[in-house]
Protein backbone atom coordinates (compact mmCIF):
# COMPACT_ATOMS: atom_id res chain seq x y z
CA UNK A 1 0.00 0.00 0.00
CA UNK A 2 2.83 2.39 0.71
CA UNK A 3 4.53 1.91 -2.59
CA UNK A 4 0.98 2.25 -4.53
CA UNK A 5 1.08 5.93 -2.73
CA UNK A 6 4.41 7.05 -3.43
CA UNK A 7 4.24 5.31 -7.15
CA UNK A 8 1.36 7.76 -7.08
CA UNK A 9 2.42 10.73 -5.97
CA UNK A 10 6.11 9.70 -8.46
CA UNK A 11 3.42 10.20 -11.61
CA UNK A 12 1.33 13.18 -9.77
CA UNK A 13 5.24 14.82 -9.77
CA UNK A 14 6.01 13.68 -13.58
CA UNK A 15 2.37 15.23 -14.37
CA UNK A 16 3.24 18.56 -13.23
CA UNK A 17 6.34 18.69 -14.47
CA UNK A 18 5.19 18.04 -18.05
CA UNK A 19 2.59 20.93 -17.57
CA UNK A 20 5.12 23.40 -16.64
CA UNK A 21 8.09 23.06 -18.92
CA UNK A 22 8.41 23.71 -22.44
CA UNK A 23 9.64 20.80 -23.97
CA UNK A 24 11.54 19.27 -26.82
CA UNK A 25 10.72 16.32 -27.99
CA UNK A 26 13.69 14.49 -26.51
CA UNK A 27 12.81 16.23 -22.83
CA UNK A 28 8.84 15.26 -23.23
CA UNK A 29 10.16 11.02 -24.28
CA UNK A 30 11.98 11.26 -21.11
CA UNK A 31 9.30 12.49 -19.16
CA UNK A 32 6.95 9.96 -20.90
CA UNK A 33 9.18 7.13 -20.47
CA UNK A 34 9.60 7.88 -16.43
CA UNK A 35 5.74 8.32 -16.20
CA UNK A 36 5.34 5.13 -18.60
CA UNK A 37 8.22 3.45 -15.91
CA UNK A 38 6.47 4.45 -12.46
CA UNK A 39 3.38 3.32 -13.75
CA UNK A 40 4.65 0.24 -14.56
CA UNK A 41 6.19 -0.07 -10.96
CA UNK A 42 2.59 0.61 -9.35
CA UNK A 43 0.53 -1.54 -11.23
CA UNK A 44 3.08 -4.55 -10.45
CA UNK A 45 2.94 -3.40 -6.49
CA UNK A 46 -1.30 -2.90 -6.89
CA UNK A 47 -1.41 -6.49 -8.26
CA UNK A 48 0.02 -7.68 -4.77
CA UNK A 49 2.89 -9.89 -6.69
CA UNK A 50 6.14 -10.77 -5.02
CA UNK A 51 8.42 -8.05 -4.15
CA UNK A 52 11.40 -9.66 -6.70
CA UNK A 53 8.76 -8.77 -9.58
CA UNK A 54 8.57 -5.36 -8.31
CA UNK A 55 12.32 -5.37 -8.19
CA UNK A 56 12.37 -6.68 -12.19
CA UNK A 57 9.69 -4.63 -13.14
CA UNK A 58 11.52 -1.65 -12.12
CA UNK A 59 14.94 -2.20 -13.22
CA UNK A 60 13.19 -3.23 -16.67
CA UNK A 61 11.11 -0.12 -17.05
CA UNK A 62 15.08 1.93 -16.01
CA UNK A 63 16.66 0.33 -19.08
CA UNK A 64 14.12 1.41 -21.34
CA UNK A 65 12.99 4.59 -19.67
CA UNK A 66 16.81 5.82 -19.81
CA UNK A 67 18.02 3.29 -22.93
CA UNK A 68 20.82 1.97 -21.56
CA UNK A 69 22.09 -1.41 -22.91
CA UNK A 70 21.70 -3.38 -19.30
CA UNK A 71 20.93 -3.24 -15.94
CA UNK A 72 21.01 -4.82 -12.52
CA UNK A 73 20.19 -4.13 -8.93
CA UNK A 74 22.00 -6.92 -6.77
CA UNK A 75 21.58 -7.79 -3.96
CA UNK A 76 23.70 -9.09 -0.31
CA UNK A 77 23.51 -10.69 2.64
CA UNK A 78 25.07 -9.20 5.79
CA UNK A 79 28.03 -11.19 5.24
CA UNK A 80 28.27 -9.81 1.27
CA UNK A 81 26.58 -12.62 -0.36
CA UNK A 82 24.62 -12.10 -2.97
CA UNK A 83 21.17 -12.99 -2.46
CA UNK A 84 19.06 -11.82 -5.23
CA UNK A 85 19.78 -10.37 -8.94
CA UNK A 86 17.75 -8.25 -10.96
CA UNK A 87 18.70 -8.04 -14.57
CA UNK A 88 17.02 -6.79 -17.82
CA UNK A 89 18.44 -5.34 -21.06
CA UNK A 90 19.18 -6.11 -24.63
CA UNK A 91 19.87 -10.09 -25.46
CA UNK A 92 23.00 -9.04 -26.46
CA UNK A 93 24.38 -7.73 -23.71
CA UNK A 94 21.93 -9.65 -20.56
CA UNK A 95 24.46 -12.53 -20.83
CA UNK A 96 27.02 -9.63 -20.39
CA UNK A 97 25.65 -7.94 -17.73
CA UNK A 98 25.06 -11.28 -15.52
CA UNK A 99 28.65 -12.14 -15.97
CA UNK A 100 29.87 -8.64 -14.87
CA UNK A 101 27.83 -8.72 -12.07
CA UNK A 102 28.84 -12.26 -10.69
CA UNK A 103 32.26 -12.47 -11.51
CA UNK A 104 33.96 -8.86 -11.66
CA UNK A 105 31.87 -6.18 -9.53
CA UNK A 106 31.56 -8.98 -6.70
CA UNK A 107 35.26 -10.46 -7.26
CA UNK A 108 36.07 -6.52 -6.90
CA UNK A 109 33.63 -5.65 -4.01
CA UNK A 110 34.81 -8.92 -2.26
CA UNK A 111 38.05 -9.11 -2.58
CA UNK A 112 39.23 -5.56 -2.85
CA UNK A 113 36.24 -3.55 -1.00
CA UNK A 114 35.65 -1.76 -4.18
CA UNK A 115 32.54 0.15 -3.61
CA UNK A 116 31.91 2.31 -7.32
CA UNK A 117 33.19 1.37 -10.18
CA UNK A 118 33.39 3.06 -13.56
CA UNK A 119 35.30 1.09 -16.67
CA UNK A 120 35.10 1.87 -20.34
CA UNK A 121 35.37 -1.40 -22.94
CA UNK A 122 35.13 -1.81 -26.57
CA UNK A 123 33.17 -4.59 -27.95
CA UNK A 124 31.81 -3.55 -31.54
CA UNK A 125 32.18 -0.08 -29.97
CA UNK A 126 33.06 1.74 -26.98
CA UNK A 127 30.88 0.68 -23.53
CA UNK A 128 30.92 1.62 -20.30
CA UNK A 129 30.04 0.04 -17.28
CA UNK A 130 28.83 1.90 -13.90
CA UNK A 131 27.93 0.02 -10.48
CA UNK A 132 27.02 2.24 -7.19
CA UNK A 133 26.46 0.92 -4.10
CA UNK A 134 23.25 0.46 -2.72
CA UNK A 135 23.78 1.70 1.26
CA UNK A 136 20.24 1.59 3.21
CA UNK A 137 20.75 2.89 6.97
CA UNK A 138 24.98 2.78 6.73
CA UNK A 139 24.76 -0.63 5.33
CA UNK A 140 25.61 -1.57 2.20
CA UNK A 141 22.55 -4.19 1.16
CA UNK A 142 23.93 -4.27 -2.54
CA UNK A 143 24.83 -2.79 -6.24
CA UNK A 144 23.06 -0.64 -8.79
CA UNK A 145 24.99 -1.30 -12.14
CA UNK A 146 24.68 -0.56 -15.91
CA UNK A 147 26.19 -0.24 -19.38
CA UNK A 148 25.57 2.16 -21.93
CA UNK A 149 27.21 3.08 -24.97
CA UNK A 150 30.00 5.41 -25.27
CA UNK A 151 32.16 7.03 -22.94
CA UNK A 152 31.00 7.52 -19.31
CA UNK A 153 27.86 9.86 -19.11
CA UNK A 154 27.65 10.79 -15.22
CA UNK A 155 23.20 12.10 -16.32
CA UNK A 156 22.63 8.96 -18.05
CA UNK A 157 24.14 7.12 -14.84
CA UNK A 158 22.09 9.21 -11.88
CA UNK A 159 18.72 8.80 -14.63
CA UNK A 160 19.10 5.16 -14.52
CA UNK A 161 19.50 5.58 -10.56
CA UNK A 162 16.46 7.86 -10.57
CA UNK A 163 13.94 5.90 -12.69
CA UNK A 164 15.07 2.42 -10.97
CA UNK A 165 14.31 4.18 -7.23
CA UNK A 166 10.92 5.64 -8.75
């Protein structure tokens, strides 16, 4: 019930934003896409489903709200095990981002207490990969990560961040 509300009062915000900005087409997409996104996230929690396909729905609706390649939320145990995964993206690169996830960001969280971690890698052209950590009362519970193409883009990071915590 408390997720319905703020899911609610997320699209009340995008609403009157979109009535008070002049837009280009790009801006009013965006705005679209996040409305589209915390919609998305609502109807999943009003349909009383598990929490992990609240989790999935939202990461999904991130990736395609923001059009990054991939994304994940993971996350750990108290004792950094991870517990849960959420991934969604292109075929191409969900393979990708799985692997990432289990074998480098934990291998460097782990092993090396890595918290953030920004890489650039060329495949057919040039990626890059971003992971945040995901700190709830001091403790770090887990990772939000992505790829997108290009060099790093610090707005494209924080939207995907945004529209996954809508």
């Amino acid at each position: 019930m408390v997720q319905v509300c703020l899911c609610r009062c997320r699209i009340l915000e995008v609403e009157q934003t979109m009535r008070k900005q002049p837009f280009t087409v790009n801006a009013f997409d965006k705005i679209r896409f996040t409305f589209d996104a915390s919609r998305g996230v609502m109807v999943t929690s009003a349909e009383a489903l598990d929490i992990a396909d609240v989790c999935q729905n939202a990461v999904a609706n991130a990736v395609k709200t923001v059009g990054i390649k991939a994304g994940s939320v993971t996350l750990y145990d108290s004792d950094g095990n991870r517990t849960r995964s959420f991934i969604s993206g292109s075929q191409e690169f969900l393979p990708m981002m799985k692997d990432l996830e289990e074998r480098l960001i934990s291998m460097l969280r782990n092993d090396f207490s890595v918290e953030s971690l920004f890489l650039t890698f060329e495949k057919d052209c040039l990626y890059s990969l971003f992971s945040y950590p995901l700190i709830i009362d001091g403790e770090n519970v887990g990772t939000i990560s992505g790829v997108t193409v290009g060099k790093r883009n610090l707005a494209t990071e924080e939207e995907f961040i945004r529209v996954v915590s809508s």
